[in-house]
Protein backbone atom coordinates (compact mmCIF):
# COMPACT_ATOMS: atom_id res chain seq x y z
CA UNK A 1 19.58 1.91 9.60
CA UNK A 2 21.17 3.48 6.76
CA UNK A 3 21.85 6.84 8.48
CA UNK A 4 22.89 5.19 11.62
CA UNK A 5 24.73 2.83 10.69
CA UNK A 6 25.82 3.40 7.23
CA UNK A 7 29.22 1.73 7.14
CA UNK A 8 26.89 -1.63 6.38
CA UNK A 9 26.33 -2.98 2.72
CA UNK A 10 22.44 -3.01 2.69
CA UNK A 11 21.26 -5.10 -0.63
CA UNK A 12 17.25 -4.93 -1.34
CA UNK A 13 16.06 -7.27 -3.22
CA UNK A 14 11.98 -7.78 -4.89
CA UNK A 15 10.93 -10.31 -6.38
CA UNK A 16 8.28 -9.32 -8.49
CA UNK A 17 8.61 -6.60 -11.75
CA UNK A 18 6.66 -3.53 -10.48
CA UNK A 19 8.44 -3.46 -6.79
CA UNK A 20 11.83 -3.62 -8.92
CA UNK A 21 11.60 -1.51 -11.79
CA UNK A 22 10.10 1.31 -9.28
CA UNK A 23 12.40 0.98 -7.16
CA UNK A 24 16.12 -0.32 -9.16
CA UNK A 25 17.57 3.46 -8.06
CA UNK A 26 16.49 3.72 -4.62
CA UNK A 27 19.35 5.41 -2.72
CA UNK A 28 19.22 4.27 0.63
CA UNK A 29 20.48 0.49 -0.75
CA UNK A 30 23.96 -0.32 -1.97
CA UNK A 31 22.63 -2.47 -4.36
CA UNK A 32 18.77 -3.86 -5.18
CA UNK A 33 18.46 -6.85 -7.38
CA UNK A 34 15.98 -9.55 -8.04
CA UNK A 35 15.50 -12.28 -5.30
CA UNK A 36 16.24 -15.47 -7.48
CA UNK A 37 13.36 -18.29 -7.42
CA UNK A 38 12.87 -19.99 -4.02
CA UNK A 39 14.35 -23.26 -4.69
CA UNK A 40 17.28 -25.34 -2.77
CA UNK A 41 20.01 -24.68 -4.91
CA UNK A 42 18.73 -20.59 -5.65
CA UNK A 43 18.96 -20.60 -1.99
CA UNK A 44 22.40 -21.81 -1.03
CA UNK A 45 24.08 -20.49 -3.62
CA UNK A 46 22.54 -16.51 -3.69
CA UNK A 47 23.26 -16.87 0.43
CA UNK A 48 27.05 -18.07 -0.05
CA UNK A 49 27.14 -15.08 -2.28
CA UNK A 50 25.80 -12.28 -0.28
CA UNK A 51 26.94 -13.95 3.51
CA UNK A 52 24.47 -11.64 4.77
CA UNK A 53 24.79 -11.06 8.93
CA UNK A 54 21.39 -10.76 9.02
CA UNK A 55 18.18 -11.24 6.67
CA UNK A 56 14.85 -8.97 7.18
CA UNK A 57 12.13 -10.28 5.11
CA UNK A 58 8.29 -8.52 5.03
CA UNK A 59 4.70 -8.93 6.10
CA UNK A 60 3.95 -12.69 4.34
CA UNK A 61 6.83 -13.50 2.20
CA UNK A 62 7.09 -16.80 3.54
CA UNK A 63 10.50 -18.61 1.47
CA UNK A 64 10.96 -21.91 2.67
CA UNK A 65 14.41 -22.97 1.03
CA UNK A 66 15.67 -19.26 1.71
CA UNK A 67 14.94 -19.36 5.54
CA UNK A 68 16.06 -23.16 5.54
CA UNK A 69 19.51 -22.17 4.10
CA UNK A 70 19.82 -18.89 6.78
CA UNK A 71 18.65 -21.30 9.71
CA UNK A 72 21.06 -23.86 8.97
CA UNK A 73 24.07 -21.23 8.59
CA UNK A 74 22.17 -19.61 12.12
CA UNK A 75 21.91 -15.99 10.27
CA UNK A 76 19.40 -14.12 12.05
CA UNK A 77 16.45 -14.34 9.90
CA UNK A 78 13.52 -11.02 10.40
CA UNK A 79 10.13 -10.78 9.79
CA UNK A 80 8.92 -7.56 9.61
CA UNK A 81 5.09 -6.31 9.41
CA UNK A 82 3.73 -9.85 9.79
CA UNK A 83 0.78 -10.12 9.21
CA UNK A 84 -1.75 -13.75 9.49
CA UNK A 85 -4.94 -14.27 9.22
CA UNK A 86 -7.08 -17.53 10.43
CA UNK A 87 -7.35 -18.29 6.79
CA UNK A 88 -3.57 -18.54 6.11
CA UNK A 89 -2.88 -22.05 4.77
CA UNK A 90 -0.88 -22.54 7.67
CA UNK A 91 -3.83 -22.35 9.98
CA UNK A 92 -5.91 -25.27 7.91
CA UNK A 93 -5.99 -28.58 8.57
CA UNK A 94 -3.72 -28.84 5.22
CA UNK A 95 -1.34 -26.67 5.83
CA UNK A 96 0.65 -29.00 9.03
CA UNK A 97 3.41 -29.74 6.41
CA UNK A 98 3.86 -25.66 5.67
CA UNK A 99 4.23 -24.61 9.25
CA UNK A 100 7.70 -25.68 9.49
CA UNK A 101 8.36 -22.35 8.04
CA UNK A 102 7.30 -20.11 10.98
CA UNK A 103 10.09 -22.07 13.38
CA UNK A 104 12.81 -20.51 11.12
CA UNK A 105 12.67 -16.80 11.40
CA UNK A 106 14.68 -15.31 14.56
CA UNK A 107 11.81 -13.31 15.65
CA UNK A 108 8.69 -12.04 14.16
CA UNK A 109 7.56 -8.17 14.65
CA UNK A 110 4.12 -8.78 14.11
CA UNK A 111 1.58 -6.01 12.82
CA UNK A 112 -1.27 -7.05 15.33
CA UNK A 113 -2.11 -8.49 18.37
CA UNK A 114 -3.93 -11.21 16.63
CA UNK A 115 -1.19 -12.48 14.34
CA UNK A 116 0.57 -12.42 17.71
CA UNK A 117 -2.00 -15.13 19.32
CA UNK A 118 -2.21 -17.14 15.80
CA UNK A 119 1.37 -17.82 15.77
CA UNK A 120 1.10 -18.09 19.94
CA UNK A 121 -1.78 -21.07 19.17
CA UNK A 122 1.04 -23.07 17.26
CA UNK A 123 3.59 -22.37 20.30
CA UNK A 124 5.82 -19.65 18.17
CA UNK A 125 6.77 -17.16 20.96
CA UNK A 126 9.89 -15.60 19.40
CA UNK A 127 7.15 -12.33 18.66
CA UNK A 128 6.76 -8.84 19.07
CA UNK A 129 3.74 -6.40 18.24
CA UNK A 130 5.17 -3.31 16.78
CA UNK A 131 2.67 -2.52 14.48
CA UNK A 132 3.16 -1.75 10.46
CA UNK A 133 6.13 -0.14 9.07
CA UNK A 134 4.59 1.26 6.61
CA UNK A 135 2.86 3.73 8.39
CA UNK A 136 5.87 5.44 8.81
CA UNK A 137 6.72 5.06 5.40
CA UNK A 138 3.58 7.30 4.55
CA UNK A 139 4.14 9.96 7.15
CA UNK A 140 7.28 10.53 5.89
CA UNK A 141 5.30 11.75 2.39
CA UNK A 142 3.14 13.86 4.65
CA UNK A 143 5.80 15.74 6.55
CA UNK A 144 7.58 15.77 3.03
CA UNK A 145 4.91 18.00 2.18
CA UNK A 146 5.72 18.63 -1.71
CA UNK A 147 3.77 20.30 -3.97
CA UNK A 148 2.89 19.90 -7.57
CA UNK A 149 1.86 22.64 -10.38
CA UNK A 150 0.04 20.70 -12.16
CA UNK A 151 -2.49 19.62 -9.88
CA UNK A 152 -3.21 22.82 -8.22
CA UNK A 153 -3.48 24.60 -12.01
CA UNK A 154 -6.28 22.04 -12.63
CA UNK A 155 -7.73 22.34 -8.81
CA UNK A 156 -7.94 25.79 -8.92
CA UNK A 157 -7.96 26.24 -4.84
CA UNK A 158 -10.26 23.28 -4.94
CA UNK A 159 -10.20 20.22 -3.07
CA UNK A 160 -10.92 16.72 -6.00
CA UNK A 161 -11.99 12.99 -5.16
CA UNK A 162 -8.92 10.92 -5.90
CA UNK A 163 -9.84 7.68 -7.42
CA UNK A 164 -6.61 5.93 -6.27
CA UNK A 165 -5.30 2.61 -8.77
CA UNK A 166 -8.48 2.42 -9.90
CA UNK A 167 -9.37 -1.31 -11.98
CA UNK A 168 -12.22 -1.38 -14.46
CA UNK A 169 -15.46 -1.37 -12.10
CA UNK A 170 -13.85 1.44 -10.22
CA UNK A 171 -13.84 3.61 -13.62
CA UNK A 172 -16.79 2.49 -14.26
CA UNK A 173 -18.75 3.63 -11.36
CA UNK A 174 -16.99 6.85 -11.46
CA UNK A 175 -18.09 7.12 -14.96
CA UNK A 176 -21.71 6.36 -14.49
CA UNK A 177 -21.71 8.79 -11.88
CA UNK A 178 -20.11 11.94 -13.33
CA UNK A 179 -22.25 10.99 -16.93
CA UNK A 180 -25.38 11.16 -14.65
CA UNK A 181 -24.23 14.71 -13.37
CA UNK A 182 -24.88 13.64 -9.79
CA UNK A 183 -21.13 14.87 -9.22
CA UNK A 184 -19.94 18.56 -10.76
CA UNK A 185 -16.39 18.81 -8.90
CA UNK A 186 -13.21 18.15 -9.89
CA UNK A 187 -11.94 14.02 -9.99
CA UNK A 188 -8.44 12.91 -10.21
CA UNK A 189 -7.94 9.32 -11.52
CA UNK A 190 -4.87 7.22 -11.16
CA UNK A 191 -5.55 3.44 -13.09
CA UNK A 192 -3.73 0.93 -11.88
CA UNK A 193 -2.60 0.54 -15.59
CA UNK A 194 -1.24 2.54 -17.61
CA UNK A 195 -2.77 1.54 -21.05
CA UNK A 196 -2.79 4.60 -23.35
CA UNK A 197 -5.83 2.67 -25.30
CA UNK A 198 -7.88 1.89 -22.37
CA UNK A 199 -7.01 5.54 -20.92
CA UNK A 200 -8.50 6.66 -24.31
CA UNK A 201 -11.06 4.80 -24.60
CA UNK A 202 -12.22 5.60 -20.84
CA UNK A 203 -11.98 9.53 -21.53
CA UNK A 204 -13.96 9.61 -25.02
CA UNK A 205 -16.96 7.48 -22.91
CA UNK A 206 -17.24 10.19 -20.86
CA UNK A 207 -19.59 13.22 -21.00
CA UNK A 208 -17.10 15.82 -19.30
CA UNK A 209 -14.12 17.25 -20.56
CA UNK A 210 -11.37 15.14 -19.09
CA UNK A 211 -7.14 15.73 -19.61
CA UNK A 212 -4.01 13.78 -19.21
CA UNK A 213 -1.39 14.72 -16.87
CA UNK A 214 1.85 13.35 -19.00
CA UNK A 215 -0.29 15.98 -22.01
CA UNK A 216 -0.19 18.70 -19.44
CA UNK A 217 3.63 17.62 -18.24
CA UNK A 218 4.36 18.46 -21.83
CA UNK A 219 2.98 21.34 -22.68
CA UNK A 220 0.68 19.52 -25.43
CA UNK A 221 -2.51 20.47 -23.05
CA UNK A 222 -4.13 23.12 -20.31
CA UNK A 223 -4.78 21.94 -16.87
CA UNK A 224 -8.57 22.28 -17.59
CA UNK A 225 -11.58 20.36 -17.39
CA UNK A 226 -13.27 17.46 -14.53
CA UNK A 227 -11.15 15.10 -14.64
CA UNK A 228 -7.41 14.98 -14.56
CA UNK A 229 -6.39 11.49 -15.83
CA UNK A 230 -2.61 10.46 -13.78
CA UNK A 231 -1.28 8.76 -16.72
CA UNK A 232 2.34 8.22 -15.33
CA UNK A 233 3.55 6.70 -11.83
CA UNK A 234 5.34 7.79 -9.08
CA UNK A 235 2.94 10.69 -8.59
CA UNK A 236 0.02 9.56 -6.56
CA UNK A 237 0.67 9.16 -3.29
CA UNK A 238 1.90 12.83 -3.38
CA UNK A 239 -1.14 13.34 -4.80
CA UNK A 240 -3.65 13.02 -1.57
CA UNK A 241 -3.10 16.12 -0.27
CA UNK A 242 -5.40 17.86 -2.73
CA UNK A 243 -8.31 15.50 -1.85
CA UNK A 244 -11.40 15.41 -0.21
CA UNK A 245 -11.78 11.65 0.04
CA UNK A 246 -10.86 8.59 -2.09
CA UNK A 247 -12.11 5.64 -3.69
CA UNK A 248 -9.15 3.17 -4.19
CA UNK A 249 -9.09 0.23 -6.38
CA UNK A 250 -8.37 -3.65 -6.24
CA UNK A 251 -11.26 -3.86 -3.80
CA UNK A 252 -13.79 -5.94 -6.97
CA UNK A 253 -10.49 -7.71 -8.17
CA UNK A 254 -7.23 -9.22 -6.09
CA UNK A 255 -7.35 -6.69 -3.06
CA UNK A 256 -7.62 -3.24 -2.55
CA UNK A 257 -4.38 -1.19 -3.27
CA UNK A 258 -3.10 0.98 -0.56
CA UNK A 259 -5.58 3.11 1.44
CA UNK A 260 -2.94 4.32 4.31
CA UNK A 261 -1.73 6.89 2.15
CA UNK A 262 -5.35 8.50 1.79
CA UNK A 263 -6.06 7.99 5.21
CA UNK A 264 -2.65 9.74 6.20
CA UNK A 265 -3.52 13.26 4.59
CA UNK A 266 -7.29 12.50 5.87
CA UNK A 267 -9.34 11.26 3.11
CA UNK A 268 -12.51 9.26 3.91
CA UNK A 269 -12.00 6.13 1.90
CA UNK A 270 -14.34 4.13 -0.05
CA UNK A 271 -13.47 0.15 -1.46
CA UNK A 272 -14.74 -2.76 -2.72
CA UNK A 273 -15.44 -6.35 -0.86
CA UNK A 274 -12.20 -7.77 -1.23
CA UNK A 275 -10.64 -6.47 2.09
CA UNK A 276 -10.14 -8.95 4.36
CA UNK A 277 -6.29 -9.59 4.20
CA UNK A 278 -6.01 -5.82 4.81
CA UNK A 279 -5.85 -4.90 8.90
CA UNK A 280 -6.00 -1.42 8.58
CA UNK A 281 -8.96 -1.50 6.18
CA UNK A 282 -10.80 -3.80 8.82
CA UNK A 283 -9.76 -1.19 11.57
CA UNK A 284 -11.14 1.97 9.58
CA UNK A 285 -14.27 0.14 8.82
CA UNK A 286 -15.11 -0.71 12.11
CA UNK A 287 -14.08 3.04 13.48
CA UNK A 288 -15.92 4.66 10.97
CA UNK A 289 -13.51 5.93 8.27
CA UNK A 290 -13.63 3.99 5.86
CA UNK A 291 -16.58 1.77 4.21
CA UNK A 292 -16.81 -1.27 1.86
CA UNK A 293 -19.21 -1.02 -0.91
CA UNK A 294 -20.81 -4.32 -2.96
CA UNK A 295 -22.31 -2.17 -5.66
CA UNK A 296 -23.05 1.27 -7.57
CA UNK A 297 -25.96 2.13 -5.66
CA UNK A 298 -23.87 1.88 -2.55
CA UNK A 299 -21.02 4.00 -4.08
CA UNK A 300 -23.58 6.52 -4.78
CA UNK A 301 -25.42 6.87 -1.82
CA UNK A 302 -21.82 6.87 0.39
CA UNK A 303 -20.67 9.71 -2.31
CA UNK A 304 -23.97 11.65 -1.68
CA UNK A 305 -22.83 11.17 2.33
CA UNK A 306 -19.81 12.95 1.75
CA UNK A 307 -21.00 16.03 0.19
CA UNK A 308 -22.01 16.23 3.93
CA UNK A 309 -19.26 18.51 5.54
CA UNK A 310 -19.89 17.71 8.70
CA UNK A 311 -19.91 13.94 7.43
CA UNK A 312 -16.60 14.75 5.51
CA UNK A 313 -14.87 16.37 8.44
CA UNK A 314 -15.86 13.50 11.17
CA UNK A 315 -14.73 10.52 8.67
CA UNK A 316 -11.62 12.84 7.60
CA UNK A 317 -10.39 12.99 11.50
CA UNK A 318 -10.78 9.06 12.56
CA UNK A 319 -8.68 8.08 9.53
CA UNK A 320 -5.99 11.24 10.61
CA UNK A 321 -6.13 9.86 14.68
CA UNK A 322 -5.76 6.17 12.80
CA UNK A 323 -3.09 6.97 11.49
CA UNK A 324 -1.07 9.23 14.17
CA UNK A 325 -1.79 6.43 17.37
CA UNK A 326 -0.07 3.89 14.79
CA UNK A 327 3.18 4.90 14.12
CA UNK A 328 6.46 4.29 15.90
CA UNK A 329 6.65 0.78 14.27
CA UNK A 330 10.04 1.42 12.54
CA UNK A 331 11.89 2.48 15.73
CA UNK A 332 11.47 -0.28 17.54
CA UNK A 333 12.05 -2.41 14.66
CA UNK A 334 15.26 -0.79 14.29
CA UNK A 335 16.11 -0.80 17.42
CA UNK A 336 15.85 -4.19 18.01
CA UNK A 337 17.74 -5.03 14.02
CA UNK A 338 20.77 -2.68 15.16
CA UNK A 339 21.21 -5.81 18.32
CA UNK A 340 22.49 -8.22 16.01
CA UNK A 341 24.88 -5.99 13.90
């Protein structure tokens, strides 16, 4: 919208620390700020400053004074990449009182079919199955197609398993494994934080020679050894590309971090249980590309699978196909936001 219509002052706004201090420069926005607090007079008063002519708000963010305040003042209120599952509060038999927030929004562009017939089931019609932005958003790094010194030093024409935001049973697992020397290639790790200590403490438990990438960045280290320890941000998801397959985080804790950017450059992906609230990880799952594990024994016996090549190379092209008969969402999202301008 930026491009094509550029003449329009486009504020972005998070809510939350590590969306904002990642993204406080991003140059397609005139402005990004913090949303304030979701309270009556937060509302009215952050909307008489901004008259906005229209609002676009994403996947669940559900703010009941904020879309109270833009329906009264009827200023087209967007939700994009919605996404609802039966076990949404609003779908309980405690959550009548917090429906009154899906009759705000101007229309919904849902991710699914099935959010489409939850918010059907409650009579909301105002929808539209587009399918998930952010599949675009990833293809864009793919066609990007940058490169990085570093990582192909350490690679060495070799492909690595990318352990993607990986949380402490992750790192653990991987651990065990390469200590047990069931695993002699080359690992990339990328925590999900960035704790010099725990970073430390993780590398002198292992039994192979591991190095950090801000070290190497600096000229302090060689690109040598197993494991290459991502010790910064920013650089992962540019990362993929020298992978074989991934095992991404968040999966034993709040959720698994974001497995469409593996599956974009064709990594088989491995997780933990806690998957549910994610559509594409359910759709990989059942199509063969990706697979929850409960356990160690599980991660080792799906790691020994993918030493397979032909298992490799069959799992590697479902989550490329997933991927490819997905995207589009963000034209006809577009297309549709551009209406009301």
């Amino acid at each position: 919208m930026k491009v094509e219509q550029p003449d329009h002052f486009y504020l972005l706004t998070f809510f939350s620390p590590s969306g904002y201090l990642q993204h406080s420069n991003y140059s397609k926005a005139n402005s990004v700020h913090y949303l304030p607090l979701d309270n009556k007079p937060n509302a009215k008063q952050f909307i008489e400053i901004v008259k906005p002519k229209i609002v676009v708000f994403v996947k669940y963010e559900f703010w009941l004074f904020y879309f109270k305040e833009l329906s009264g003042r009827q200023i087209p209120l967007f939700l994009i990449s919605a996404k609802l599952t039966e076990s949404h509060l609003f779908f309980q038999w405690y959550g009548s009182r917090y429906r009154q927030v899906l009759k705000l929004p101007t229309l919904f562009f849902v991710q699914d079919e099935k959010t489409n017939e939850l918010l059907k089931g409650l009579d909301i019609d105002n929808t539209m199955v587009t399918g998930d932005t952010r599949i675009d958003r990833v293809l864009e790094v793919l066609s990007s197609g940058k490169d990085n010194a570093i990582v192909e030093s350490f690679l060495d024409n070799r492909k690595a398993v990318v352990v993607g935001s990986s949380w402490k049973t992750e790192e653990d697992y991987v651990m065990k494994w390469l200590n047990s020397g069931a695993f002699s290639g080359k690992i990339i790790m990328a925590p999900h934080e960035i704790n010099p200590q725990k970073i430390t403490e993780f590398m002198e438990k292992l039994s192979v020679s591991s190095v950090r990438y801000s070290q190497v960045e600096l000229g302090l280290e060689e690109p040598k050894g197993q494991v290459l320890i991502l010790d910064c941000i920013g650089v992962l998801k540019e990362i993929y590309k020298y992978g074989s397959w991934a095992f991404i985080g968040g999966g034993f804790s709040d959720g698994i971090h974001n497995i469409l950017e593996p599956a974009t450059f064709g990594l088989p992906i491995l997780f933990g249980p806690n998957y549910k609230k994610f559509g594409e990880a359910e759709d990989l799952i059942e199509q063969g590309g990706a697979v929850s594990i409960k356990s160690y024994k599980e991660f080792f016996e799906q790691s020994a699978l993918l030493m397979n090549p032909m298992q490799l190379k069959e799992r590697s092209q479902i989550c490329e196909s997933y991927i490819h008969q997905n995207q589009g969402a963000t034209e006809m999202v577009v297309k549709h936001l551009k209406s009301y301008l």
